[in-house]
PDB file of N, CA and C in Angstrom:
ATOM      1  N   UNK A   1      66.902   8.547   4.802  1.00  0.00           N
ATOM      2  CA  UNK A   1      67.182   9.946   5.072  1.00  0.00           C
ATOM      3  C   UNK A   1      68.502  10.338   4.414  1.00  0.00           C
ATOM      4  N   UNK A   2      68.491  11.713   4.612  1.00  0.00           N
ATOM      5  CA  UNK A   2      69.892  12.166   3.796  1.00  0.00           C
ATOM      6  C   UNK A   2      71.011  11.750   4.655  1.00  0.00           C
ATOM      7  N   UNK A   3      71.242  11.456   5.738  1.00  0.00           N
ATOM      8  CA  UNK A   3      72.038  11.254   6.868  1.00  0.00           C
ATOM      9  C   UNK A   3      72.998   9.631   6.534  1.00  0.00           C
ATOM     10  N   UNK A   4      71.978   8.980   6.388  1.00  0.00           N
ATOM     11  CA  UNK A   4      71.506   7.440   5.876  1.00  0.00           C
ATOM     12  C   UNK A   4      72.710   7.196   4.239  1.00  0.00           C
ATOM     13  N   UNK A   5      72.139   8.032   3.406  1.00  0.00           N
ATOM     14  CA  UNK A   5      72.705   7.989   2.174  1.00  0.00           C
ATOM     15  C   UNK A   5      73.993   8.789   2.415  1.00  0.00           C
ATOM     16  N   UNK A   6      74.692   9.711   2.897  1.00  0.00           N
ATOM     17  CA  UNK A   6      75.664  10.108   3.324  1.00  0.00           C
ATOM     18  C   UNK A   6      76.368   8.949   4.263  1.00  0.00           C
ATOM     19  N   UNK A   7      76.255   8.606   5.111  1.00  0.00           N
ATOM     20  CA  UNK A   7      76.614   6.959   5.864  1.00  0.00           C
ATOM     21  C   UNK A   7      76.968   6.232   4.720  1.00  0.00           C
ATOM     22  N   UNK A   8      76.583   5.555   4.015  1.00  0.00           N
ATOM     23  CA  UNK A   8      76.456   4.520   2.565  1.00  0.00           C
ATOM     24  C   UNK A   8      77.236   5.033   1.481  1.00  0.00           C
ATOM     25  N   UNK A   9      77.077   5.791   1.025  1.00  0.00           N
ATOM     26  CA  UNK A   9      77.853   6.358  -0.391  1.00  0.00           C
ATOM     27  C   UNK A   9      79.107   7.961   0.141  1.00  0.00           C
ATOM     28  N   UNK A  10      78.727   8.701   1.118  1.00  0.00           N
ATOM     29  CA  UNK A  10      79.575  10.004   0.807  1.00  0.00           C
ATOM     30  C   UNK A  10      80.664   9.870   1.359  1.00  0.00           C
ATOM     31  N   UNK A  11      81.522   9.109   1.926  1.00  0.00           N
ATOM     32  CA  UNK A  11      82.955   9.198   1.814  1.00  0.00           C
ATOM     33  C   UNK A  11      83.619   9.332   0.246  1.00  0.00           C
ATOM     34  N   UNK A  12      82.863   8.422  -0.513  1.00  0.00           N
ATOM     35  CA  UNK A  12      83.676   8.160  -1.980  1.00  0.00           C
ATOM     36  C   UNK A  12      82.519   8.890  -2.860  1.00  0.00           C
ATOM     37  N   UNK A  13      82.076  10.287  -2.570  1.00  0.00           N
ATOM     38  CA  UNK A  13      81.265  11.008  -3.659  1.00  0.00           C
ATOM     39  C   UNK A  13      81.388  12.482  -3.230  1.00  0.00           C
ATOM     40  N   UNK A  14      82.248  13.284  -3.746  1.00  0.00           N
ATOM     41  CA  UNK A  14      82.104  14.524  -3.671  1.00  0.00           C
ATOM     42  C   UNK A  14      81.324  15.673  -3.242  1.00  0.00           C
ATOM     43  N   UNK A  15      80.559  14.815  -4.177  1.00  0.00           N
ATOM     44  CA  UNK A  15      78.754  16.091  -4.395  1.00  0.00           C
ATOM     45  C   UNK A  15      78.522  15.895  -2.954  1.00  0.00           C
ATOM     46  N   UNK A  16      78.095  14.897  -2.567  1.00  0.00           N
ATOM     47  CA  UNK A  16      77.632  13.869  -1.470  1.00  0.00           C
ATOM     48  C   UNK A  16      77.819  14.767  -0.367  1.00  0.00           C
ATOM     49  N   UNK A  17      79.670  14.862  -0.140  1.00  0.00           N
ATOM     50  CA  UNK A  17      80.098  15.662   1.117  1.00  0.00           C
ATOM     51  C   UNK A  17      79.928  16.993   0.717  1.00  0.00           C
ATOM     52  N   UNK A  18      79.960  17.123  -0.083  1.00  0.00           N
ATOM     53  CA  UNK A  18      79.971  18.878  -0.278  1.00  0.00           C
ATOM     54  C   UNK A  18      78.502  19.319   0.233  1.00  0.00           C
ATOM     55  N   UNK A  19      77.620  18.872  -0.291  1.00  0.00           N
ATOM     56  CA  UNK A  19      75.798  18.724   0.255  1.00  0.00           C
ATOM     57  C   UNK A  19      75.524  18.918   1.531  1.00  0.00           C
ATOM     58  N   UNK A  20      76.565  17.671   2.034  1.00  0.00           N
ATOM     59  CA  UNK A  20      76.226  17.581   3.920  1.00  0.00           C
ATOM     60  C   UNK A  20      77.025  18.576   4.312  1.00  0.00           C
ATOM     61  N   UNK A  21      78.206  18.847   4.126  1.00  0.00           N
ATOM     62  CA  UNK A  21      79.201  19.705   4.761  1.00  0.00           C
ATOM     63  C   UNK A  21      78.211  21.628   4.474  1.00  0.00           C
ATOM     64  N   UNK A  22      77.270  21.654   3.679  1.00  0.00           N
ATOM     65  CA  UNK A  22      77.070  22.705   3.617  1.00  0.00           C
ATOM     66  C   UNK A  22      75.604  22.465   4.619  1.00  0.00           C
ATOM     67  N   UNK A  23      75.159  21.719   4.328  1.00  0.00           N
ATOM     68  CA  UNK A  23      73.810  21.692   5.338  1.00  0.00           C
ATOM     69  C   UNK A  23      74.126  21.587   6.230  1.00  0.00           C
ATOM     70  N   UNK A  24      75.112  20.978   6.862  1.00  0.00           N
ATOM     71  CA  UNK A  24      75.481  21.015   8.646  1.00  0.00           C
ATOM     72  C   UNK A  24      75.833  22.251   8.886  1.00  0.00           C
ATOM     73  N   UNK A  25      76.700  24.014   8.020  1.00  0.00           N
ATOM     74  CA  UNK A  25      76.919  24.757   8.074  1.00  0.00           C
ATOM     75  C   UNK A  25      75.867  25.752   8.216  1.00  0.00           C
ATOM     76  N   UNK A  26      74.644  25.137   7.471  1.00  0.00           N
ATOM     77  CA  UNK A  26      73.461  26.441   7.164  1.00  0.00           C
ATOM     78  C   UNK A  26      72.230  25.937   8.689  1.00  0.00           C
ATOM     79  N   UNK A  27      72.889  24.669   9.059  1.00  0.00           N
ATOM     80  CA  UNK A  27      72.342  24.157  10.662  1.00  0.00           C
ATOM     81  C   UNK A  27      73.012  24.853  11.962  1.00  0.00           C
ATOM     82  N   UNK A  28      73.798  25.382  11.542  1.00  0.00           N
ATOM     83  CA  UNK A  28      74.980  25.661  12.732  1.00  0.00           C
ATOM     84  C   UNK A  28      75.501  24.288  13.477  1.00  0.00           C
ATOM     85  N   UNK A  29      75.759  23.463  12.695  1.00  0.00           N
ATOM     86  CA  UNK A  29      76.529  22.503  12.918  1.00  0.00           C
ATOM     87  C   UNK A  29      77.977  22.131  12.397  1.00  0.00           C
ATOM     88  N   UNK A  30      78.740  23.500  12.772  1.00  0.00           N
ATOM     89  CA  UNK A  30      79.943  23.615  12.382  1.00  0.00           C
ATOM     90  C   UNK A  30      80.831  22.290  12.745  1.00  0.00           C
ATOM     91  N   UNK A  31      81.304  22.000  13.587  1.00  0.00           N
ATOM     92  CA  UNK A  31      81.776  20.465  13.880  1.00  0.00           C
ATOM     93  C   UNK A  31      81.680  19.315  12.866  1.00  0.00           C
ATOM     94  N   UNK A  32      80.655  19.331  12.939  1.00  0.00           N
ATOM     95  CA  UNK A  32      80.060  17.858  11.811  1.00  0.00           C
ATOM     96  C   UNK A  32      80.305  18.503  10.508  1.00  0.00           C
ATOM     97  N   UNK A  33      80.266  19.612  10.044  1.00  0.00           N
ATOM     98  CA  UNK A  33      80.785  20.551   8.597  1.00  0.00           C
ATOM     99  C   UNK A  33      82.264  19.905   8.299  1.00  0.00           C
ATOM    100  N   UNK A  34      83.407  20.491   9.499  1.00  0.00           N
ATOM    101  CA  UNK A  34      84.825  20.127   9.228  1.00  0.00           C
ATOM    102  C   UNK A  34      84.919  18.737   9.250  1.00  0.00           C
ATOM    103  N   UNK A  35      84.113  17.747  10.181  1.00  0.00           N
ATOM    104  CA  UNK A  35      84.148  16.270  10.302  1.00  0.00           C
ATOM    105  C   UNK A  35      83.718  15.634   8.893  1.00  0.00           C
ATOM    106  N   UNK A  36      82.830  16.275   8.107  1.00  0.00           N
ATOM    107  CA  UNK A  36      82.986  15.845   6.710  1.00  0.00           C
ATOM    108  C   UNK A  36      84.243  16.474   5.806  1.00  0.00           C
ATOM    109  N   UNK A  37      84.658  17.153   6.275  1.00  0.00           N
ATOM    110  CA  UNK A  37      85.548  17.544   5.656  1.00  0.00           C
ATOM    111  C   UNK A  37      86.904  16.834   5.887  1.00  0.00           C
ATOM    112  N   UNK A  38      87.192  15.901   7.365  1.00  0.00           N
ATOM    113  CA  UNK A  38      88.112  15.455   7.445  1.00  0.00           C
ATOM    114  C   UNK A  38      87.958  13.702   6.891  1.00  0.00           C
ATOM    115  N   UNK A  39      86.581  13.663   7.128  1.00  0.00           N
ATOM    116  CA  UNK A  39      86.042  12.397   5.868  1.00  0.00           C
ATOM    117  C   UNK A  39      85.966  12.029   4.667  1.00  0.00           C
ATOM    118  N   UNK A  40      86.607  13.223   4.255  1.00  0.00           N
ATOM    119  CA  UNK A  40      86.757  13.343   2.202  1.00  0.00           C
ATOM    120  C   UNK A  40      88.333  13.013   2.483  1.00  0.00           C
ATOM    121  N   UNK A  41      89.352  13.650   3.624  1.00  0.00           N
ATOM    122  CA  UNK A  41      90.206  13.816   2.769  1.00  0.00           C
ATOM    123  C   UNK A  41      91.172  12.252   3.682  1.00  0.00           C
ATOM    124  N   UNK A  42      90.882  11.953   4.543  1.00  0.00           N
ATOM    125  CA  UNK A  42      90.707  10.515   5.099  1.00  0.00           C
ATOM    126  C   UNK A  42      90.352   9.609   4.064  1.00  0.00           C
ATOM    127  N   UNK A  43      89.422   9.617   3.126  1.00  0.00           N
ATOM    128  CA  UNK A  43      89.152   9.003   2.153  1.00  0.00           C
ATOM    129  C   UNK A  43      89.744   9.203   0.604  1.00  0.00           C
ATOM    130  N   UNK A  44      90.221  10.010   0.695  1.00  0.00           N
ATOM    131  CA  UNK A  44      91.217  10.377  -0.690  1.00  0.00           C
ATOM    132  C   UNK A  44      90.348  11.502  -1.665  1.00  0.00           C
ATOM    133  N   UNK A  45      89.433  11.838  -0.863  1.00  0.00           N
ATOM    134  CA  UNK A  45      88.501  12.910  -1.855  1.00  0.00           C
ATOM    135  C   UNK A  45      89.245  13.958  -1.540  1.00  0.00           C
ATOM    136  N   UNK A  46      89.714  14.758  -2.801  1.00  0.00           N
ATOM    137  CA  UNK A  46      90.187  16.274  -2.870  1.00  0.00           C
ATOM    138  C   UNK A  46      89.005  17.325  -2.552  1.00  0.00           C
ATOM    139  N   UNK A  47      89.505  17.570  -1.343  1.00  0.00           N
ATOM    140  CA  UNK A  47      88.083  19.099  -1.161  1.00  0.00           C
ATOM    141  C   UNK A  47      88.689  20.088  -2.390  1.00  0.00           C
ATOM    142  N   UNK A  48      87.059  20.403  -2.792  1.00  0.00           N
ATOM    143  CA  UNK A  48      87.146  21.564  -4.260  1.00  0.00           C
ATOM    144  C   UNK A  48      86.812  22.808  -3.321  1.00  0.00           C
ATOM    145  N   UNK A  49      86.627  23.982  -4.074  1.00  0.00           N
ATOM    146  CA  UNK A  49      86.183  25.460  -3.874  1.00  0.00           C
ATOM    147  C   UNK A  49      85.182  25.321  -2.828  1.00  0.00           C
ATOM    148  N   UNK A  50      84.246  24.568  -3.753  1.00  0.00           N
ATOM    149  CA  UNK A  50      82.809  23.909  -2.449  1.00  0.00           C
ATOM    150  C   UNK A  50      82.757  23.582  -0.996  1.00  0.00           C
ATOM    151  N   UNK A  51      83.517  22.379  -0.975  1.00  0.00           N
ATOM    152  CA  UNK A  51      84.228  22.035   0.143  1.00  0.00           C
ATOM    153  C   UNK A  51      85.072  23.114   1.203  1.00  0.00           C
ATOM    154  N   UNK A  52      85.830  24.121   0.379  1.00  0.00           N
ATOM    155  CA  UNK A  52      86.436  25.223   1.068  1.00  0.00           C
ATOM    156  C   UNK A  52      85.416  25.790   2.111  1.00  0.00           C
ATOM    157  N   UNK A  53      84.351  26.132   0.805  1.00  0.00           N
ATOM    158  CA  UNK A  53      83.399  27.481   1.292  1.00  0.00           C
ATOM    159  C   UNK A  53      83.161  26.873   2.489  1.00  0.00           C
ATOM    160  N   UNK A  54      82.496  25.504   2.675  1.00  0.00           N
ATOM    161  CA  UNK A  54      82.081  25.546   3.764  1.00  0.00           C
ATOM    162  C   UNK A  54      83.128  25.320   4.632  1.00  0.00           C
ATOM    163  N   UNK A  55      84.198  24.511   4.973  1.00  0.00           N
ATOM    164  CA  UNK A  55      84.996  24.746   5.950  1.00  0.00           C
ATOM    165  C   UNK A  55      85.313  25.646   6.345  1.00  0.00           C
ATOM    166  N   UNK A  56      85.611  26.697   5.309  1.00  0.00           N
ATOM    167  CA  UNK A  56      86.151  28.624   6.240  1.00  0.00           C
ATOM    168  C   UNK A  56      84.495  28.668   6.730  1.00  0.00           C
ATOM    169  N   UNK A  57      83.520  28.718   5.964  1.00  0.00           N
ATOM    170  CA  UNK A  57      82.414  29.211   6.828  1.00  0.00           C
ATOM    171  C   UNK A  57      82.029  28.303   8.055  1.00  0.00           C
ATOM    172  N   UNK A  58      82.437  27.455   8.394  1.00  0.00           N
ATOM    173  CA  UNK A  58      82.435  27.076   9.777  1.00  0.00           C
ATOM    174  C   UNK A  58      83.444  27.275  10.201  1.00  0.00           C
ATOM    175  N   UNK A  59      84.571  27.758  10.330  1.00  0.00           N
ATOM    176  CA  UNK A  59      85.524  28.237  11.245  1.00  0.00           C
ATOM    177  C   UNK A  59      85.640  29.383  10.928  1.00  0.00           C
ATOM    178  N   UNK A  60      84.994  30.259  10.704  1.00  0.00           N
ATOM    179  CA  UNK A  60      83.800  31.559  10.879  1.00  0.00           C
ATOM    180  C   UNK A  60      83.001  31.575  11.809  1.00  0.00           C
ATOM    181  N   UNK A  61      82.528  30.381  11.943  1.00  0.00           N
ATOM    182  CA  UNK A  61      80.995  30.679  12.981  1.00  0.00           C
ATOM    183  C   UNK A  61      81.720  29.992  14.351  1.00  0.00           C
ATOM    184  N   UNK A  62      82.618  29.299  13.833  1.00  0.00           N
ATOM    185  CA  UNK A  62      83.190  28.994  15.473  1.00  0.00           C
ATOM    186  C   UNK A  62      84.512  29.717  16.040  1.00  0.00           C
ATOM    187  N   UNK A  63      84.915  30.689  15.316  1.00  0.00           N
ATOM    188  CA  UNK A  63      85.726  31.556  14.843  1.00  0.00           C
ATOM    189  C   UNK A  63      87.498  30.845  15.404  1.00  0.00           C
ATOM    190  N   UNK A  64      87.466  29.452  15.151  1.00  0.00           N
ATOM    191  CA  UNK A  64      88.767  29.171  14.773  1.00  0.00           C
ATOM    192  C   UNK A  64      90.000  29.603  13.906  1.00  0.00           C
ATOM    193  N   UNK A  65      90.370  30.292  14.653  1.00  0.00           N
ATOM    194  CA  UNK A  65      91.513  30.792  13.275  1.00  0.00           C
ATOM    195  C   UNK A  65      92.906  29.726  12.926  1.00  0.00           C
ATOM    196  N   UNK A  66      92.771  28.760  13.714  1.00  0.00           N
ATOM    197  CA  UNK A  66      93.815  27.619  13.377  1.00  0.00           C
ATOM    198  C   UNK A  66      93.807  26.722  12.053  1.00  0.00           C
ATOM    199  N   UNK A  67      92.027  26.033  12.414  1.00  0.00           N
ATOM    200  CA  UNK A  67      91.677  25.796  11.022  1.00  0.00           C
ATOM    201  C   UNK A  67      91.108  26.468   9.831  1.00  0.00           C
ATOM    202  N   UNK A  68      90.917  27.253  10.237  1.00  0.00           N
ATOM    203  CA  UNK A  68      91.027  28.721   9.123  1.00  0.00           C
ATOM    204  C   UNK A  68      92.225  28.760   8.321  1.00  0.00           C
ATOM    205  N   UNK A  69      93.229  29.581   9.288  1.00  0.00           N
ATOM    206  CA  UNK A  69      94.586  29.098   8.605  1.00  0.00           C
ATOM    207  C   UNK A  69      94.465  27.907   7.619  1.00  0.00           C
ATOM    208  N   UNK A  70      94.694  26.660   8.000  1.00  0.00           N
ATOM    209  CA  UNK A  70      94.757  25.610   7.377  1.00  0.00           C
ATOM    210  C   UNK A  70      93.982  25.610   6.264  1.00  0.00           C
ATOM    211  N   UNK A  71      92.535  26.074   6.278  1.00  0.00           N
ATOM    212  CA  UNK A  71      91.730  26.468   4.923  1.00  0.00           C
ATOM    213  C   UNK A  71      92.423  27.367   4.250  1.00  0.00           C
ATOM    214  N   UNK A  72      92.674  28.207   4.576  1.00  0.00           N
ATOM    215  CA  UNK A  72      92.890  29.361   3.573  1.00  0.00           C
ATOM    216  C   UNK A  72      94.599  28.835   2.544  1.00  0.00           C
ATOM    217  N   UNK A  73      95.511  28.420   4.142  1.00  0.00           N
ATOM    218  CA  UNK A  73      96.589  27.354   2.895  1.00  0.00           C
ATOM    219  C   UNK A  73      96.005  26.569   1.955  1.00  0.00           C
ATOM    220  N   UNK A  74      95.204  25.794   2.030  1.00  0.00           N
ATOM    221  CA  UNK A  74      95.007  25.291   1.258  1.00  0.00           C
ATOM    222  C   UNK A  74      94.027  25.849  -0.075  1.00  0.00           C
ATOM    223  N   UNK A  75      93.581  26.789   0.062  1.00  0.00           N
ATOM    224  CA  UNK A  75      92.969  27.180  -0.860  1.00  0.00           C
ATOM    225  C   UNK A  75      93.882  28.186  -1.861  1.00  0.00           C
ATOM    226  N   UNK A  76      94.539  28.471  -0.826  1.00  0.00           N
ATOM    227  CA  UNK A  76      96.147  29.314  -1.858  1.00  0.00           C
ATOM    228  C   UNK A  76      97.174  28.410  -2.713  1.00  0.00           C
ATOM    229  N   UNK A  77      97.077  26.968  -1.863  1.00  0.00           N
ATOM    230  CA  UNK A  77      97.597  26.035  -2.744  1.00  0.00           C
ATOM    231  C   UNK A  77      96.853  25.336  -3.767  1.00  0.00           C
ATOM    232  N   UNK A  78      95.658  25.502  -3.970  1.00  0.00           N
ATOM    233  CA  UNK A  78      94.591  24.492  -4.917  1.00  0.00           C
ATOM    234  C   UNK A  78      94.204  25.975  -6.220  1.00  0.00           C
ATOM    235  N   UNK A  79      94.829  27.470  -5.989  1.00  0.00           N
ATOM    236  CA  UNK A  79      94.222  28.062  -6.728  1.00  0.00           C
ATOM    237  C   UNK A  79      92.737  28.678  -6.483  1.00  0.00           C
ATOM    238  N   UNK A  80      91.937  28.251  -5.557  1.00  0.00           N
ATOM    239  CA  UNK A  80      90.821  29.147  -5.400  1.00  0.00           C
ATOM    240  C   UNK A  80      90.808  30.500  -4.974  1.00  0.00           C
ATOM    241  N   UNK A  81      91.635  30.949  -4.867  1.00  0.00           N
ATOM    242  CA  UNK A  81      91.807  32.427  -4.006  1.00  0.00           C
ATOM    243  C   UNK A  81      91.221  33.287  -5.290  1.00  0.00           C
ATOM    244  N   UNK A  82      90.754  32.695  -5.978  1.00  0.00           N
ATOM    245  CA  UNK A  82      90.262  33.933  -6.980  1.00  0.00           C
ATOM    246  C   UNK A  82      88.753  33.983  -7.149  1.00  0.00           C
ATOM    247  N   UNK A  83      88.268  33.348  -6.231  1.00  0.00           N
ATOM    248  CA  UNK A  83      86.861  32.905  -6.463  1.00  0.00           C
ATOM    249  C   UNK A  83      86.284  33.750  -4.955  1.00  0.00           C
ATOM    250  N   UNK A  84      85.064  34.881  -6.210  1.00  0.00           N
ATOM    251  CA  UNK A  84      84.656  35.735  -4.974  1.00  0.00           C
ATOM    252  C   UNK A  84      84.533  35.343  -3.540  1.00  0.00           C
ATOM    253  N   UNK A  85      83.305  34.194  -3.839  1.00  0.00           N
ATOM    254  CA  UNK A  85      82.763  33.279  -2.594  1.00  0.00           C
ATOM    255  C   UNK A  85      83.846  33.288  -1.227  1.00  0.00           C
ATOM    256  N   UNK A  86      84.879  32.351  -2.005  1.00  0.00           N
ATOM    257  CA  UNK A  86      86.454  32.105  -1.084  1.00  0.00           C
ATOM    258  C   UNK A  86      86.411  33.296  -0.092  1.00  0.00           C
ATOM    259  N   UNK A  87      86.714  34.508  -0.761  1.00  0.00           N
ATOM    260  CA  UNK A  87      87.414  35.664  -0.670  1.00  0.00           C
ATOM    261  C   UNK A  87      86.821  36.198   0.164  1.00  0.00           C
ATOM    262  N   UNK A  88      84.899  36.393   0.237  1.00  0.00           N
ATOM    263  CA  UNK A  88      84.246  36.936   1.199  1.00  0.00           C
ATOM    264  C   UNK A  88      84.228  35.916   2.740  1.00  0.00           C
ATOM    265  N   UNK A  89      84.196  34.593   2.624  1.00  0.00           N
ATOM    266  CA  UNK A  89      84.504  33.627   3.408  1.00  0.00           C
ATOM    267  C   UNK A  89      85.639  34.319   4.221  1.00  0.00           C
ATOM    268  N   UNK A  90      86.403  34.315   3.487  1.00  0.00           N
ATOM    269  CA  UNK A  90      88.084  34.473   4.377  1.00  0.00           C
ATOM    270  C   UNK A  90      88.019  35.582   4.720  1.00  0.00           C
ATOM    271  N   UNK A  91      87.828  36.190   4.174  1.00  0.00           N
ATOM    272  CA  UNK A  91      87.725  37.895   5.095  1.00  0.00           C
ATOM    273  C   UNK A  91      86.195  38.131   6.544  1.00  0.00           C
ATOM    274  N   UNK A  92      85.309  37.206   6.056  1.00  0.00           N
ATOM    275  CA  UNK A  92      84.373  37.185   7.464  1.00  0.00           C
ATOM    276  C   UNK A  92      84.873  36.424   8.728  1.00  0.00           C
ATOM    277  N   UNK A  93      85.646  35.545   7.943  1.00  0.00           N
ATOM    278  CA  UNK A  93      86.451  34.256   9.150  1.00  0.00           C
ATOM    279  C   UNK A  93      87.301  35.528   9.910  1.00  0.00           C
ATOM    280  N   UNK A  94      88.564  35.978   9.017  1.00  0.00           N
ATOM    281  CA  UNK A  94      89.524  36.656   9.323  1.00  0.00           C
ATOM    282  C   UNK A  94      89.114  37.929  10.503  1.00  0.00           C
ATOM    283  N   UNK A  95      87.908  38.644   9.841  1.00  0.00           N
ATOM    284  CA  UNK A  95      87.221  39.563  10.813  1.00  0.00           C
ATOM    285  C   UNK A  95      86.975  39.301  12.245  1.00  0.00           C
ATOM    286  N   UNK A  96      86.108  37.378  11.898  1.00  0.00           N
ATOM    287  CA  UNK A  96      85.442  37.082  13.151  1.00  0.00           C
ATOM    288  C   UNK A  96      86.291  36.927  14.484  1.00  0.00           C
ATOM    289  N   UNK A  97      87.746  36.413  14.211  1.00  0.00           N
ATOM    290  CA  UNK A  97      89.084  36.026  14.751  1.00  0.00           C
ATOM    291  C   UNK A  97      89.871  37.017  15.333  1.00  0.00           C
ATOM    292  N   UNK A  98      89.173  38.458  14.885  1.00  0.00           N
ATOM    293  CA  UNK A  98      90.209  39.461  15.095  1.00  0.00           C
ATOM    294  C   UNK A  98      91.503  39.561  14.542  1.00  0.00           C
ATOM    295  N   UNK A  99      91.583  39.420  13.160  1.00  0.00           N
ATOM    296  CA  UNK A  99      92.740  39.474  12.295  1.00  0.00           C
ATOM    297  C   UNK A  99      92.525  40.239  11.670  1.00  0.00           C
ATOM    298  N   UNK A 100      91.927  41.226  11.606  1.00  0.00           N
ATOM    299  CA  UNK A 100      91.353  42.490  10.767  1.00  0.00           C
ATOM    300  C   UNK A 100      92.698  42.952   9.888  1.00  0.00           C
ATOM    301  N   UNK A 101      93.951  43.102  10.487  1.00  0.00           N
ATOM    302  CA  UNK A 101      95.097  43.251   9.138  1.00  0.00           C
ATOM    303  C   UNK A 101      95.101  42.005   7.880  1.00  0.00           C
ATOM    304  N   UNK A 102      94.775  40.804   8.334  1.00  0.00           N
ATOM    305  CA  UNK A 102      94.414  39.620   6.981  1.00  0.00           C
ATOM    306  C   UNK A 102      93.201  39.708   6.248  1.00  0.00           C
ATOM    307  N   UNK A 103      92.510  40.230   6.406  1.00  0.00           N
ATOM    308  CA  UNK A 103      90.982  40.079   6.149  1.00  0.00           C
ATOM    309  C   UNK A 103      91.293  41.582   5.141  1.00  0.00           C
ATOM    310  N   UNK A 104      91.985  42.847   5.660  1.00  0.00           N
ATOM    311  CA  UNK A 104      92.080  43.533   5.001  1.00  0.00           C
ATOM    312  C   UNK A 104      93.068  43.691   3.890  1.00  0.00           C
ATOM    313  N   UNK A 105      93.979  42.705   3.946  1.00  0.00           N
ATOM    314  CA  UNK A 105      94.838  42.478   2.838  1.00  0.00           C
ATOM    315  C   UNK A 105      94.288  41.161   1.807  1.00  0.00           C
ATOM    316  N   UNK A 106      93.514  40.673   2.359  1.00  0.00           N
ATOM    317  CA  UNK A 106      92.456  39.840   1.293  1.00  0.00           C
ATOM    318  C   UNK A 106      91.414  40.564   0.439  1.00  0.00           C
ATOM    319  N   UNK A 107      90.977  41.710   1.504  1.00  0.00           N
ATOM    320  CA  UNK A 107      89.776  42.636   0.548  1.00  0.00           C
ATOM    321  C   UNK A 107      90.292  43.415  -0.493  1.00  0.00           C
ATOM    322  N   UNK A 108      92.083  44.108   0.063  1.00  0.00           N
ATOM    323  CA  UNK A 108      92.603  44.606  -1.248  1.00  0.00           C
ATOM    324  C   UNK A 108      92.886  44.118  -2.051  1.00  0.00           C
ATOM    325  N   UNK A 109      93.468  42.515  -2.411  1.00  0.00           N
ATOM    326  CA  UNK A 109      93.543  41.656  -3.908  1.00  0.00           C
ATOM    327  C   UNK A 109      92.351  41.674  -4.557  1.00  0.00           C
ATOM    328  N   UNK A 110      91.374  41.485  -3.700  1.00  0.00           N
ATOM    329  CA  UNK A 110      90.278  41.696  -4.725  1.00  0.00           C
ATOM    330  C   UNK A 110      89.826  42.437  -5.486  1.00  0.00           C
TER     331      UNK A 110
END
């Protein structure tokens, strides 16, 4: 199973976590989304854009704005803030949280 091959190979494969971290997201299995996400970087894998999307979009659906925060630093520090995807992410998170002044100063850079 995909579960199986993620166990075996996706700590040390990118694609791997990025795959699961988005299918646990499109499951509503936000938890296990960021738990791969804290399994890449426990393992020395740099979360990319990919990796972002889905972490803000699960702390969207669980409307954490702590690790939100923490996504969105980091995506201001890696350079993705220019990538639509990001941008609609962070502003649905930001909305969901009731930060409607961040969400609206994200929609105006764009």
């Amino acid at each position: 199973t995909a579960k199986k091959l993620f166990d075996q190979y996706g700590a040390r494969n990118l694609d791997l976590c990025n795959a699961m971290a988005s299918n646990y997201v499109r499951q509503g299995l936000t938890k296990e989304a960021l738990g791969v996400l804290n399994l890449m970087m426990d393992s020395g894998i740099r979360p990319d854009r990919i990796s972002m999307l889905s972490a803000i979009s699960s702390c969207s659906q669980q409307r954490n704005i702590l690790w939100g925060k923490s996504c969105h630093g980091y995506v201001l520090r890696n350079g993705f803030e220019s990538w639509d995807n990001i941008c609609n992410a962070l502003i649905d998170m930001y909305m969901k949280c009731c930060r409607k002044d961040t969400a609206f100063k994200i929609f105006d850079r764009t």
